[in-house]
C-alpha atoms as a PDB file:
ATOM      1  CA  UNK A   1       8.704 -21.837  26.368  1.00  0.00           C
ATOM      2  CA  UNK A   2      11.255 -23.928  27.213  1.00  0.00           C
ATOM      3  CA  UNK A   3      13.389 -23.050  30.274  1.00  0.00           C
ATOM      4  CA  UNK A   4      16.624 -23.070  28.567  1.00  0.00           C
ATOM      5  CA  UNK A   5      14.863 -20.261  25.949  1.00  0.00           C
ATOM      6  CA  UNK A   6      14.135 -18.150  29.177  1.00  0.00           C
ATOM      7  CA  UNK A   7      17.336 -18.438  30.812  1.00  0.00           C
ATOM      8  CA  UNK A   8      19.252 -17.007  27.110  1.00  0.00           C
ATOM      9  CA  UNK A   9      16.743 -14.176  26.649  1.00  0.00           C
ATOM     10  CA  UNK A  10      17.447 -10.969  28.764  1.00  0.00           C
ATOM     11  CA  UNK A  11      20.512 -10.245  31.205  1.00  0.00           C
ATOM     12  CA  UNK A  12      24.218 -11.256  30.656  1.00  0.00           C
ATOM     13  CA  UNK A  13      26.225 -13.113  33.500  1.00  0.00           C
ATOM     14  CA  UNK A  14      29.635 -13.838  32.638  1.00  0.00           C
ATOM     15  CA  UNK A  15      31.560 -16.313  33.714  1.00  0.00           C
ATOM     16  CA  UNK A  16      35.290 -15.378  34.563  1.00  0.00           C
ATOM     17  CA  UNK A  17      37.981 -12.806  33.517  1.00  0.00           C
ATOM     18  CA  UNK A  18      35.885 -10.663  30.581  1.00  0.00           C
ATOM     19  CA  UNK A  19      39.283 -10.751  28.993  1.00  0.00           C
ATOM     20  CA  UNK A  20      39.701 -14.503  28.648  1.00  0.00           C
ATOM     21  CA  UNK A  21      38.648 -15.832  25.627  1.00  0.00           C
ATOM     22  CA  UNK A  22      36.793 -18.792  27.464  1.00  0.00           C
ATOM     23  CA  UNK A  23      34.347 -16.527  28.956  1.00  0.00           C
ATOM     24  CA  UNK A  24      30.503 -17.950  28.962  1.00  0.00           C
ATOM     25  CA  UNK A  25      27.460 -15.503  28.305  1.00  0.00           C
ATOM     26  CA  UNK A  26      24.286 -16.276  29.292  1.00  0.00           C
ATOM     27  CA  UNK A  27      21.099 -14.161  28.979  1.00  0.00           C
ATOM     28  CA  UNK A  28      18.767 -14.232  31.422  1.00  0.00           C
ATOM     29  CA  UNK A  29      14.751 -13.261  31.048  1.00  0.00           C
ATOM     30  CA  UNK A  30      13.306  -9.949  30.041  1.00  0.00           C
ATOM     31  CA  UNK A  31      14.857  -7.616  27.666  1.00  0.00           C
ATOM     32  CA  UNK A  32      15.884  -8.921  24.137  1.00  0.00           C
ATOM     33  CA  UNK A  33      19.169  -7.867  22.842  1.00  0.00           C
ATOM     34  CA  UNK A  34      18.995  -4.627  20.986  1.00  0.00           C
ATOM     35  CA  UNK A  35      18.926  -6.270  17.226  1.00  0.00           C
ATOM     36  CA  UNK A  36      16.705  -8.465  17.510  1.00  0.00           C
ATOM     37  CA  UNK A  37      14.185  -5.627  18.832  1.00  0.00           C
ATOM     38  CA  UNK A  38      15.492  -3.649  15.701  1.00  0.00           C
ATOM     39  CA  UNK A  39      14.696  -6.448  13.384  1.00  0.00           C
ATOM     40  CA  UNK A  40      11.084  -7.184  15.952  1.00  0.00           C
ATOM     41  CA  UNK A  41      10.508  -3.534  15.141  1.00  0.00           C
ATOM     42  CA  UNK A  42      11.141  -3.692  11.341  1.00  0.00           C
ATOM     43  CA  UNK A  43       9.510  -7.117  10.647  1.00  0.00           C
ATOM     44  CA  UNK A  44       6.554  -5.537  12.204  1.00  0.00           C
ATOM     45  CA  UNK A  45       6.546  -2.330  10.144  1.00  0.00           C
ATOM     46  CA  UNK A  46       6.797  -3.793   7.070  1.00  0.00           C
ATOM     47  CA  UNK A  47       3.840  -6.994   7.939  1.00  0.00           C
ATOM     48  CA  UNK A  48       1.785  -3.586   9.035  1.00  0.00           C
ATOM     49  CA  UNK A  49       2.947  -1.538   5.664  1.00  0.00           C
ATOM     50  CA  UNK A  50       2.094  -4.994   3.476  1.00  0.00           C
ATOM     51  CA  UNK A  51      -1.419  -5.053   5.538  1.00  0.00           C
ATOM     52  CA  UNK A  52      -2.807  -1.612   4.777  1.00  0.00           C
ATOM     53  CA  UNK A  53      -1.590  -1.901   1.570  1.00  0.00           C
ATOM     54  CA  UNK A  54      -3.541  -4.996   0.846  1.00  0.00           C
ATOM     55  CA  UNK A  55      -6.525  -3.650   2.245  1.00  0.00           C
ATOM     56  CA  UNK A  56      -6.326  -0.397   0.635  1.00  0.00           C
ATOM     57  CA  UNK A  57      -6.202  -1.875  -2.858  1.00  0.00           C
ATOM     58  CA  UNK A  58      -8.814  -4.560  -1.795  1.00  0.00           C
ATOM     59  CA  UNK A  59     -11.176  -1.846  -0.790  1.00  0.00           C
ATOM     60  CA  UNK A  60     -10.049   0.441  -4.301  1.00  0.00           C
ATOM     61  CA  UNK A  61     -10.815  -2.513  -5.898  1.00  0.00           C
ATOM     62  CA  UNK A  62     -14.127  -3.475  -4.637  1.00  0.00           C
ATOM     63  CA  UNK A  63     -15.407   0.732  -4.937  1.00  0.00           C
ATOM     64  CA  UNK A  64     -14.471   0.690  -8.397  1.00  0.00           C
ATOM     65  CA  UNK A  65     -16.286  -2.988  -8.837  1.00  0.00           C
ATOM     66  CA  UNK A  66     -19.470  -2.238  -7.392  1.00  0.00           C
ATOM     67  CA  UNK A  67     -19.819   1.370  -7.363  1.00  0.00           C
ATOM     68  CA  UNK A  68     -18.024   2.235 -10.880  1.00  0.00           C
ATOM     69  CA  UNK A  69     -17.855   6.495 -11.530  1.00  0.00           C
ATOM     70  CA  UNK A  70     -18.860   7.868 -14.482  1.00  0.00           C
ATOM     71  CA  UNK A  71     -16.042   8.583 -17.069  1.00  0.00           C
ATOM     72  CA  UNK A  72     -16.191  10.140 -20.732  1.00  0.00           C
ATOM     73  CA  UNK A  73     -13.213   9.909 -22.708  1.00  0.00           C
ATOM     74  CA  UNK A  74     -11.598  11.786 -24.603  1.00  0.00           C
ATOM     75  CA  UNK A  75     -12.941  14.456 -22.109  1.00  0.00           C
ATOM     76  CA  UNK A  76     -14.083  18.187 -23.077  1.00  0.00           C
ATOM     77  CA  UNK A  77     -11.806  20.599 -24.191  1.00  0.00           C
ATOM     78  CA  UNK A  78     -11.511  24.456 -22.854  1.00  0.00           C
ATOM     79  CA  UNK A  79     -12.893  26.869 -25.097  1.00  0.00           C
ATOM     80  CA  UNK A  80     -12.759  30.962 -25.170  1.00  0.00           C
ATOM     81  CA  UNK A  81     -16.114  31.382 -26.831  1.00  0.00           C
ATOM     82  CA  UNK A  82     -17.964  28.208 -25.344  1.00  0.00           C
ATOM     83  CA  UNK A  83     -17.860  26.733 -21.860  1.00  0.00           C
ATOM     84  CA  UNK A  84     -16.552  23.826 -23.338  1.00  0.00           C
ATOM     85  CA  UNK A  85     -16.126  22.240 -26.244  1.00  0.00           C
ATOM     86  CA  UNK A  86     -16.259  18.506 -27.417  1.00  0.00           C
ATOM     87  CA  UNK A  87     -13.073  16.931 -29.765  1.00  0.00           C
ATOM     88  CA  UNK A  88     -13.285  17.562 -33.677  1.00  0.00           C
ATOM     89  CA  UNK A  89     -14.294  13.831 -35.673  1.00  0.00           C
ATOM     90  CA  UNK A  90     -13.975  11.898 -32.447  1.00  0.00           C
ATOM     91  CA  UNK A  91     -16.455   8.954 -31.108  1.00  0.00           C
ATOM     92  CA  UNK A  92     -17.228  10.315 -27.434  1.00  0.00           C
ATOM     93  CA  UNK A  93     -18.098   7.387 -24.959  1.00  0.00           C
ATOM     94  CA  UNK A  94     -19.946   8.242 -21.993  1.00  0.00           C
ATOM     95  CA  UNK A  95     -20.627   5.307 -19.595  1.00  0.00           C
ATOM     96  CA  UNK A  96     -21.031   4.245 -15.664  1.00  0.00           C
ATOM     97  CA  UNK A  97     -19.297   0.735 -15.885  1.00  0.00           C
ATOM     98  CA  UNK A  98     -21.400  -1.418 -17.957  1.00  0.00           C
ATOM     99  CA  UNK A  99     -24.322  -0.170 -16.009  1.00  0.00           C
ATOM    100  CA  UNK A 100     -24.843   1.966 -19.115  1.00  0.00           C
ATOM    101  CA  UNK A 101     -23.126   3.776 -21.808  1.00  0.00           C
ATOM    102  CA  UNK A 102     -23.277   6.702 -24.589  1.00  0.00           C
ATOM    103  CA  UNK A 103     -21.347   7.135 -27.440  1.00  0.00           C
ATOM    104  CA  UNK A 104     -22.092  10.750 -29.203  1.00  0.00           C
ATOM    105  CA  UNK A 105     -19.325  11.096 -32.602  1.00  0.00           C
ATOM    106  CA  UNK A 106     -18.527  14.803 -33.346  1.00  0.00           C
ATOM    107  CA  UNK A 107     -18.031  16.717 -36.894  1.00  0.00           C
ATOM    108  CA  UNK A 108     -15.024  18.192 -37.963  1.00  0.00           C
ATOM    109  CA  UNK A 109     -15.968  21.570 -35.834  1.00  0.00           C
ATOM    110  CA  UNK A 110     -16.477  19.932 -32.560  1.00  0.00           C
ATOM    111  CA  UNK A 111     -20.915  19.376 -32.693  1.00  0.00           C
ATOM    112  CA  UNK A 112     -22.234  16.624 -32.554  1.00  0.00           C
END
């Protein structure tokens, strides 16, 4: 880093009256100034917010890809008499991925 980086970076010596308007600042090592640690701080939190969220949905991804769950849709309905009961004159598909698949179609009572 050059020296001339070092020498504006932490403490402030000014040169002459504070009240004249040809007063020189100069910032000295150490310290940054207070916003640019708020926008260090922020810049960081949102790389760190962007990373998890790329990995998260990277990993989501992948799961569903190679391990994918078992779904049936449309899914069972409640029933008072039954435990549960399928959709009336519906094709029912029951598959893991396209590791395999079942399609059962229902009468207008709900049987298959």
């Amino acid at each position: 880093m050059p020296l001339s980086r070092l020498l504006m970076r932490e403490a402030r010596v000014v040169l002459g009256d504070q009240t004249s308007a040809h007063a020189v600042s100069v910032t000295l090592p150490g310290r940054r100034p207070s916003t640019n640690r708020v926008a260090a701080i922020l810049a960081r939190s949102i790389a760190l917010a962007s990373a998890l969220l790329v990995s998260v949905s990277g990993s989501e991804l992948l799961t569903r890809t190679v391990r994918p769950q078992i779904t049936m849709f449309p899914r069972y309905i409640t029933s008072s008499d039954y435990a549960y009961e399928l959709p009336a004159n519906t094709s029912i598909r029951n598959a893991r991925g396209s590791l395999w698949a079942l399609t059962y179609t229902t009468n207008e009572i709900g049987r298959r």
